[in-house]
PDB file of N, CA and C in Angstrom:
ATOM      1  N   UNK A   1     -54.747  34.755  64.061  1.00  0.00           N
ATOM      2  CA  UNK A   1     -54.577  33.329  63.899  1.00  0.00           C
ATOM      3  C   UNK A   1     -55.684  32.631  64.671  1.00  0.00           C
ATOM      4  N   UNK A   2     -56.218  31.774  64.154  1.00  0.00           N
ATOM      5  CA  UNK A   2     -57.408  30.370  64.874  1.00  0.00           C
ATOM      6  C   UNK A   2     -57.158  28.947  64.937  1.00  0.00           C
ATOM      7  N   UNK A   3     -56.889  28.893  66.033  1.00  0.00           N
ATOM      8  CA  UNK A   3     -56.479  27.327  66.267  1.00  0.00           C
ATOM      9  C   UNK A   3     -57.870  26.485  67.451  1.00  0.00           C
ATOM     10  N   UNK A   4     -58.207  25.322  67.145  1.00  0.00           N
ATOM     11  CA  UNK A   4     -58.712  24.784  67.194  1.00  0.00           C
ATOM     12  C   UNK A   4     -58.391  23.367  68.566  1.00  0.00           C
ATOM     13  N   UNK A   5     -58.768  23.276  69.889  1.00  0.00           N
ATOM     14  CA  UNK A   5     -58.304  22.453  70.617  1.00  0.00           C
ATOM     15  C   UNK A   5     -59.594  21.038  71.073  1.00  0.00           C
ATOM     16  N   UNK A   6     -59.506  20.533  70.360  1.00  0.00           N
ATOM     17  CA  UNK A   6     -61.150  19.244  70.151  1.00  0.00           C
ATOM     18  C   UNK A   6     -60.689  18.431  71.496  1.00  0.00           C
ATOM     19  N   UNK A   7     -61.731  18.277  72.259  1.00  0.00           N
ATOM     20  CA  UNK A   7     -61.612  17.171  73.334  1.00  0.00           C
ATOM     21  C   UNK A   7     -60.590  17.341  74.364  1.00  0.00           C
ATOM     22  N   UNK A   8     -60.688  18.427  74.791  1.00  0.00           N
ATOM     23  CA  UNK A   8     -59.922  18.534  76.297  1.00  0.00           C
ATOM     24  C   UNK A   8     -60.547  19.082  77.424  1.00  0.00           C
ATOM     25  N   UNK A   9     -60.270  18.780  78.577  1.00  0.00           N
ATOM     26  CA  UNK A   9     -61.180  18.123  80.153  1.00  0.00           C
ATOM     27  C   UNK A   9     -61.092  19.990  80.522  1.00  0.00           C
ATOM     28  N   UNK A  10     -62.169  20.266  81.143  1.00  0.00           N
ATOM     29  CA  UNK A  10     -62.455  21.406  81.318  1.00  0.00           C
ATOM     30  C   UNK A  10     -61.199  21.825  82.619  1.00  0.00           C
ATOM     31  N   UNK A  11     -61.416  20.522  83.399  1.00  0.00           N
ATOM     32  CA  UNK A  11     -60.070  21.129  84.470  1.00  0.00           C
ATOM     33  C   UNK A  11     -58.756  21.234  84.421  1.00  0.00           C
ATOM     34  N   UNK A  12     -58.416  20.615  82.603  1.00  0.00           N
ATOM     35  CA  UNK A  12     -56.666  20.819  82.664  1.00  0.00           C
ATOM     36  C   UNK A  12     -56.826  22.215  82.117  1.00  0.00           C
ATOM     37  N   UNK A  13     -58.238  23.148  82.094  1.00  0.00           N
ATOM     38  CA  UNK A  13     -57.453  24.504  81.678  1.00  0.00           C
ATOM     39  C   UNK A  13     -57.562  25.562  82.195  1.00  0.00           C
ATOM     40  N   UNK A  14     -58.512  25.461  83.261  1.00  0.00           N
ATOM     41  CA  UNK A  14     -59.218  26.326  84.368  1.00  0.00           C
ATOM     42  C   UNK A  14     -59.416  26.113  85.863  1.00  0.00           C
ATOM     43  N   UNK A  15     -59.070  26.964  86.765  1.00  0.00           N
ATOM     44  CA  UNK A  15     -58.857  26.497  88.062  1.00  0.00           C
ATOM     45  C   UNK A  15     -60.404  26.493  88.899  1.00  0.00           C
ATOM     46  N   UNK A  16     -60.383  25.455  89.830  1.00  0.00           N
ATOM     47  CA  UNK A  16     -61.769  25.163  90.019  1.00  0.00           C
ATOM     48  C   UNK A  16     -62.743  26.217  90.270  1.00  0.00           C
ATOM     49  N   UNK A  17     -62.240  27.906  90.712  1.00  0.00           N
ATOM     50  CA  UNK A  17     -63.205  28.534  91.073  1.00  0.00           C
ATOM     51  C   UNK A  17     -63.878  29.002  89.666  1.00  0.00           C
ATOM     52  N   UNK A  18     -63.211  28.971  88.169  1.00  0.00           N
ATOM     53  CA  UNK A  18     -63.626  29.838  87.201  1.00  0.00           C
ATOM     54  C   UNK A  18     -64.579  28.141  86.846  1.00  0.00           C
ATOM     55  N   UNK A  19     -64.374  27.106  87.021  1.00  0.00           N
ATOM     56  CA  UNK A  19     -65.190  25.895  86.526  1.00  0.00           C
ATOM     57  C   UNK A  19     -66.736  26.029  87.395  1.00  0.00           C
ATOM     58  N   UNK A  20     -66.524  26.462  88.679  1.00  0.00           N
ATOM     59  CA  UNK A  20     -68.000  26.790  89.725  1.00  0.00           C
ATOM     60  C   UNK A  20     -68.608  27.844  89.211  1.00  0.00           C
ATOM     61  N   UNK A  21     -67.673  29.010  88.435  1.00  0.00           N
ATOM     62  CA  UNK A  21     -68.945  30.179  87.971  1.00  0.00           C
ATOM     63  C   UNK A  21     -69.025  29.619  87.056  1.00  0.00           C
ATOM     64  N   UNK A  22     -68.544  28.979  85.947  1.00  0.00           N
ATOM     65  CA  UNK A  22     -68.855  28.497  84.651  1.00  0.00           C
ATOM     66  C   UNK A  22     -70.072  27.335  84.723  1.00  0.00           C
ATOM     67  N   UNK A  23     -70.116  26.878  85.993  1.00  0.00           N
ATOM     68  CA  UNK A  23     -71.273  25.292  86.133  1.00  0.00           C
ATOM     69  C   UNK A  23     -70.556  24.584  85.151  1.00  0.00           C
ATOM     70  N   UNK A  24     -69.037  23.883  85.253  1.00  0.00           N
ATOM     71  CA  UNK A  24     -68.723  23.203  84.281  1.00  0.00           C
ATOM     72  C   UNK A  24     -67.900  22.028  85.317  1.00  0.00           C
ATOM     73  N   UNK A  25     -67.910  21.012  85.105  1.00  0.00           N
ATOM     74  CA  UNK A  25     -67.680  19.959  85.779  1.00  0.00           C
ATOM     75  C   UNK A  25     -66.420  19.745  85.479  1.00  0.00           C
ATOM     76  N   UNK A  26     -65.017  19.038  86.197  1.00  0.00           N
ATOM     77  CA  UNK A  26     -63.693  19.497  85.546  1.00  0.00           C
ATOM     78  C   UNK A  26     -63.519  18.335  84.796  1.00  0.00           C
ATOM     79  N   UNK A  27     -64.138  17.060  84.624  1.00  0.00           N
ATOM     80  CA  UNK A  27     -63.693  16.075  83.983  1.00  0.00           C
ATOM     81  C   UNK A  27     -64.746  16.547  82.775  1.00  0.00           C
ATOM     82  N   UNK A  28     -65.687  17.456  82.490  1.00  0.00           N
ATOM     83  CA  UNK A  28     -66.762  17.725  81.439  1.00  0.00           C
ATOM     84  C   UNK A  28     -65.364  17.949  80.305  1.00  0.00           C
ATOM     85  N   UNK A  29     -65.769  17.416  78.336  1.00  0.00           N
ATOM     86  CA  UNK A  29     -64.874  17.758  77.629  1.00  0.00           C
ATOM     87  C   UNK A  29     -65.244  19.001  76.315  1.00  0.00           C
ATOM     88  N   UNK A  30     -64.397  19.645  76.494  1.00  0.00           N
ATOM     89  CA  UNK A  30     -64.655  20.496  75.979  1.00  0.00           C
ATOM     90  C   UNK A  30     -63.644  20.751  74.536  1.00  0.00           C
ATOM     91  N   UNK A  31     -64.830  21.688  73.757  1.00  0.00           N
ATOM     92  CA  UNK A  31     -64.172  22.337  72.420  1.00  0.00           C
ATOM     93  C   UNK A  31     -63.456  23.932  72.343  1.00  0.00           C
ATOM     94  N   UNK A  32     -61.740  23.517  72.366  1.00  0.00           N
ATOM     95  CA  UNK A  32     -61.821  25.365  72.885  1.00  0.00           C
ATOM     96  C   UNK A  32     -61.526  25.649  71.342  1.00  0.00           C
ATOM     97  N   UNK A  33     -61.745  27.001  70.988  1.00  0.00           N
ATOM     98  CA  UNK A  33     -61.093  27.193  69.691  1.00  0.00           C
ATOM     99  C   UNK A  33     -60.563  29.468  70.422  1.00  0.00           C
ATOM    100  N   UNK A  34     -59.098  29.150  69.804  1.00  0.00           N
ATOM    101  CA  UNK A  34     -58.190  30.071  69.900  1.00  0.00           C
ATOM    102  C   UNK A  34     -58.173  31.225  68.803  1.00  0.00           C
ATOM    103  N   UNK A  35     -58.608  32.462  69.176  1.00  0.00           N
ATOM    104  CA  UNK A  35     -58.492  33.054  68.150  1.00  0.00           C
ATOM    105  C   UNK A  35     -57.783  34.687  68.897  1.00  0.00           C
ATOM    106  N   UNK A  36     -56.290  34.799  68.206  1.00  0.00           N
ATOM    107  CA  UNK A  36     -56.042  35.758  68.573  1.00  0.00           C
ATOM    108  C   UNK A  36     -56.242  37.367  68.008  1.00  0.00           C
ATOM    109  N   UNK A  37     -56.745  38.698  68.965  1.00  0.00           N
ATOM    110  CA  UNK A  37     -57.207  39.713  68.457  1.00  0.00           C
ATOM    111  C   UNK A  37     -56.013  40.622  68.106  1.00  0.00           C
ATOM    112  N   UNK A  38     -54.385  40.403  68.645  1.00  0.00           N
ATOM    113  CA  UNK A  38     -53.752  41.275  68.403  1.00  0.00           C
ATOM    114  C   UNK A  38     -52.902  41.413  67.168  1.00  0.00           C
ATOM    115  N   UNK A  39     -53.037  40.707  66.680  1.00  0.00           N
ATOM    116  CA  UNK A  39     -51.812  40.045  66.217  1.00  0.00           C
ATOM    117  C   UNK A  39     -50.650  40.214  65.518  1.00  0.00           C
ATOM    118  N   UNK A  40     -50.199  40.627  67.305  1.00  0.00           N
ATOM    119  CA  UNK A  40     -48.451  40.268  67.180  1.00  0.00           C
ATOM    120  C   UNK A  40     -47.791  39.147  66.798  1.00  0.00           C
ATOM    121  N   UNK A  41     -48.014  37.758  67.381  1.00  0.00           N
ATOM    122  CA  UNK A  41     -47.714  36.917  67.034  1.00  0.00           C
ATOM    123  C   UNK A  41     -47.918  35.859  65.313  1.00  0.00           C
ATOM    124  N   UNK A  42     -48.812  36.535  64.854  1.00  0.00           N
ATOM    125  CA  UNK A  42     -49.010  36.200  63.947  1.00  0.00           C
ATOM    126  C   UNK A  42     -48.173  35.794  62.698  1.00  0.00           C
ATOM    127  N   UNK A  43     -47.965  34.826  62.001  1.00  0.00           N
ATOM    128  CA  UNK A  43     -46.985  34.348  60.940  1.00  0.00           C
ATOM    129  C   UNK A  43     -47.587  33.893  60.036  1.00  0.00           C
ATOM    130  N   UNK A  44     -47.142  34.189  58.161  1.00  0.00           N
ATOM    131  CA  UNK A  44     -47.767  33.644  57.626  1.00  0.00           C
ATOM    132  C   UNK A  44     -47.655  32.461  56.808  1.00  0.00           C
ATOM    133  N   UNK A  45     -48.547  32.034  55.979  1.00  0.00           N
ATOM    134  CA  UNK A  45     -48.328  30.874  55.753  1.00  0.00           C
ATOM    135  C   UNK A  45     -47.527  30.090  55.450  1.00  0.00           C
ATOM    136  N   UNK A  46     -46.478  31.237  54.448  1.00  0.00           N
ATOM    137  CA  UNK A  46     -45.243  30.274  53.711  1.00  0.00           C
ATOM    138  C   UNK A  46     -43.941  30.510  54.885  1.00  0.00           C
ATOM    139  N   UNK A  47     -44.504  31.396  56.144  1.00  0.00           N
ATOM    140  CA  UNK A  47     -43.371  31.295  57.131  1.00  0.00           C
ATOM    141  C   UNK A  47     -43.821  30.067  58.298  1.00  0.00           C
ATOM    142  N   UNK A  48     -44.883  29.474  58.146  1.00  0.00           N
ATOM    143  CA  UNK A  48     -45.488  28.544  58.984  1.00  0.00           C
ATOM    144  C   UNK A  48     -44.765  27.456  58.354  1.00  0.00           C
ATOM    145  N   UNK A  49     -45.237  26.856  57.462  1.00  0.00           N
ATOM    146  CA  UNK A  49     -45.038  25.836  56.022  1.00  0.00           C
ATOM    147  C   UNK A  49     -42.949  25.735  56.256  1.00  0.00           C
ATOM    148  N   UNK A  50     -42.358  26.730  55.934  1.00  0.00           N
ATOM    149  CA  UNK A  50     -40.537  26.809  56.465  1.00  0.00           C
ATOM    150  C   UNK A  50     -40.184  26.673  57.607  1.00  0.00           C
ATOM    151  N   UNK A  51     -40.994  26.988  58.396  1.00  0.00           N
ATOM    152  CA  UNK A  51     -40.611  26.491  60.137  1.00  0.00           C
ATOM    153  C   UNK A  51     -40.945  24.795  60.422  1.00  0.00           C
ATOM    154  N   UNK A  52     -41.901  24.948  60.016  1.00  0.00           N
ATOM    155  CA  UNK A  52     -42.810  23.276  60.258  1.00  0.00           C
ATOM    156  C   UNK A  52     -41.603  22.644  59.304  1.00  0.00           C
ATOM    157  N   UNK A  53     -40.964  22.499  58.422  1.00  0.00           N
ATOM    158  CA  UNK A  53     -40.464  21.645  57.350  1.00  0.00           C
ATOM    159  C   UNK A  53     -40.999  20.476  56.598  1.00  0.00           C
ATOM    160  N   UNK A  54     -42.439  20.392  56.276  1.00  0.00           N
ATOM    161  CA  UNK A  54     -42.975  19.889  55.974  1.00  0.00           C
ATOM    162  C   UNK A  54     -42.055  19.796  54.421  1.00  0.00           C
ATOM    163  N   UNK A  55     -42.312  20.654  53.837  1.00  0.00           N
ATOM    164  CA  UNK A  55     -41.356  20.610  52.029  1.00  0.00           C
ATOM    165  C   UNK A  55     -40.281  20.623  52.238  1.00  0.00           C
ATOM    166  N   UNK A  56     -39.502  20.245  53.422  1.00  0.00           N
ATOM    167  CA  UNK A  56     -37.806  20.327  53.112  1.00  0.00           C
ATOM    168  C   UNK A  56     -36.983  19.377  52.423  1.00  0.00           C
ATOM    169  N   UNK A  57     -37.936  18.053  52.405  1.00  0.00           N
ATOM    170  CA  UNK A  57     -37.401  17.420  51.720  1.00  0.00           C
ATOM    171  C   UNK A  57     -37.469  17.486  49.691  1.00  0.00           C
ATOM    172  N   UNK A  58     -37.692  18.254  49.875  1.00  0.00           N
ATOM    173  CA  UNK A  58     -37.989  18.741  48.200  1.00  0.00           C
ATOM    174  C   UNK A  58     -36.580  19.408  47.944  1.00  0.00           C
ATOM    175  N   UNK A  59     -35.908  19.673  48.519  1.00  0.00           N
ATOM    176  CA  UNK A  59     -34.539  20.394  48.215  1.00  0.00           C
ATOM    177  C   UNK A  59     -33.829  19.171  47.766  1.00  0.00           C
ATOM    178  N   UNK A  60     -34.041  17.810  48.269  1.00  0.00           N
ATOM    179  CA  UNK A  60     -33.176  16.933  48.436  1.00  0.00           C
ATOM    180  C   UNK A  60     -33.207  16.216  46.540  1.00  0.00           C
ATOM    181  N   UNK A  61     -34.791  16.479  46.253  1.00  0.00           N
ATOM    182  CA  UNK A  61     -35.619  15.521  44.848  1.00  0.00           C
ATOM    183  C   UNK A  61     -35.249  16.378  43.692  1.00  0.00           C
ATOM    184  N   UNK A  62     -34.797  15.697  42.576  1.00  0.00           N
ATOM    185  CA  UNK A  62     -34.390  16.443  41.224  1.00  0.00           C
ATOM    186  C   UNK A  62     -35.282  17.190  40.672  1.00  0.00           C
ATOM    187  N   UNK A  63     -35.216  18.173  39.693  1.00  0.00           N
ATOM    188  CA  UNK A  63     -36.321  18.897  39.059  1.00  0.00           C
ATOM    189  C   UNK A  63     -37.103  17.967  38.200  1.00  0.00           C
ATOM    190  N   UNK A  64     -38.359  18.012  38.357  1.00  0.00           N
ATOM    191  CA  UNK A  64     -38.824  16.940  37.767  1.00  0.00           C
ATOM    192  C   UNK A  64     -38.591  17.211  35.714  1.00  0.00           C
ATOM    193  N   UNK A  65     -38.971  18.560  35.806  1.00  0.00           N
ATOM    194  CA  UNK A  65     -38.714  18.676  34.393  1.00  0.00           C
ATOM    195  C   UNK A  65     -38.105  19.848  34.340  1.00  0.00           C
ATOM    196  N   UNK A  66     -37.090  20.580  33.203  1.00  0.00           N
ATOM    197  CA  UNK A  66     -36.819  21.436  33.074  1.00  0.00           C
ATOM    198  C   UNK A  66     -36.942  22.798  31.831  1.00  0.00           C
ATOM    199  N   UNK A  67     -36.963  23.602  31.544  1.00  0.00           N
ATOM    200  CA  UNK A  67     -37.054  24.413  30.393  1.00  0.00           C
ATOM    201  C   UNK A  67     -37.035  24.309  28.993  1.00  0.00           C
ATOM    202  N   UNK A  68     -36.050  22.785  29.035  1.00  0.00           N
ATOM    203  CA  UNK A  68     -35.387  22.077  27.737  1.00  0.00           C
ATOM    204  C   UNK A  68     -36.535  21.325  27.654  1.00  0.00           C
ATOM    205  N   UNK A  69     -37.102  20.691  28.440  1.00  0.00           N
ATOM    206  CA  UNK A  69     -38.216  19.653  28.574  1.00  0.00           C
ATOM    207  C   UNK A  69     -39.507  20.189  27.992  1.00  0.00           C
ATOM    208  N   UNK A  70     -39.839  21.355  28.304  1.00  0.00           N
ATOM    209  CA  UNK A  70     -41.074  22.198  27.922  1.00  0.00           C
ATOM    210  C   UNK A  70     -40.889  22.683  26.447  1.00  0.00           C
ATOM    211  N   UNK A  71     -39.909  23.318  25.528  1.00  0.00           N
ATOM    212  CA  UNK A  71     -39.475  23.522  24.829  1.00  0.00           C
ATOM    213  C   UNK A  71     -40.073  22.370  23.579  1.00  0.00           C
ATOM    214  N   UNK A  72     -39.037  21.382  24.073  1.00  0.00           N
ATOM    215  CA  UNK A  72     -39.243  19.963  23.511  1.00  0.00           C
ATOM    216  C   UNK A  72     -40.799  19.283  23.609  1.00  0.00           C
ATOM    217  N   UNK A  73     -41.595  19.788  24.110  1.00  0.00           N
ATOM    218  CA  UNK A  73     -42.842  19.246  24.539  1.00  0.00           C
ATOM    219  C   UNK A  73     -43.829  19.993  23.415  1.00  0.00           C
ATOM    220  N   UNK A  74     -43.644  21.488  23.526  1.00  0.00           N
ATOM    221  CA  UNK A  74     -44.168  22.320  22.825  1.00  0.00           C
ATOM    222  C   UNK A  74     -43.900  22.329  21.438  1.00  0.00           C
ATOM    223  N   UNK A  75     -42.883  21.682  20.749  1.00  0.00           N
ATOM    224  CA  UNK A  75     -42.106  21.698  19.562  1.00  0.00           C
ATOM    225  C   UNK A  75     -43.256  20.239  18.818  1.00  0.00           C
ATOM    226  N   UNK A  76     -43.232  19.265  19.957  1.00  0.00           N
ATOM    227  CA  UNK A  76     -43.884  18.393  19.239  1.00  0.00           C
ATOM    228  C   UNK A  76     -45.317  18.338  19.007  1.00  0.00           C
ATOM    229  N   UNK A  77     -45.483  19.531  19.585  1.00  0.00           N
ATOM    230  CA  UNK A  77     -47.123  20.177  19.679  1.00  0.00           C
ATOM    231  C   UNK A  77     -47.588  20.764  18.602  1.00  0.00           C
ATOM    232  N   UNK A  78     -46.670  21.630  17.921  1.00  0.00           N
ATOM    233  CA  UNK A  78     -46.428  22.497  16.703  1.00  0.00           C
ATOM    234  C   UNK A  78     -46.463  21.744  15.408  1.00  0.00           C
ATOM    235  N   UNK A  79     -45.684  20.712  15.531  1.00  0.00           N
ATOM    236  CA  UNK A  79     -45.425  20.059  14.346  1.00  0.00           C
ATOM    237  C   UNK A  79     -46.654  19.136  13.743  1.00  0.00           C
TER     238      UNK A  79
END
């Protein structure tokens, strides 16, 4: 997995002695990007997408069309 952290202060993530070997100033802002090598933790997309509940409200919305609908669509296609 790669996650991406834009614009955060070098000292909320490192304690001042690793910022002195780094020559990095703790208010300096930095781009971290996360990429894990093991991956145990790893989940995939359509288990990301069901946790997050981004589409849950789609359970709630009618089928927009159904089998009868396509049928009927295709019939007037034919004719």
């Amino acid at each position: 997995m790669r996650a991406t952290i834009d614009r955060i202060e070098a000292g909320r993530l490192l304690p001042a002695e690793d910022l002195a070997r780094l020559g990095l100033a703790p208010r300096r802002m930095l781009r971290i990007v996360l990429e894990t090598i093991d991956g145990e933790d790893e989940i995939s997309i359509t288990e990301m997408n069901a946790q997050g509940g981004a589409f849950a409200h789609l359970a709630l919305e009618p089928d927009l069309y159904s089998d009868s609908d396509l049928i009927r669509r295709n019939e007037d296609f034919i004719r």
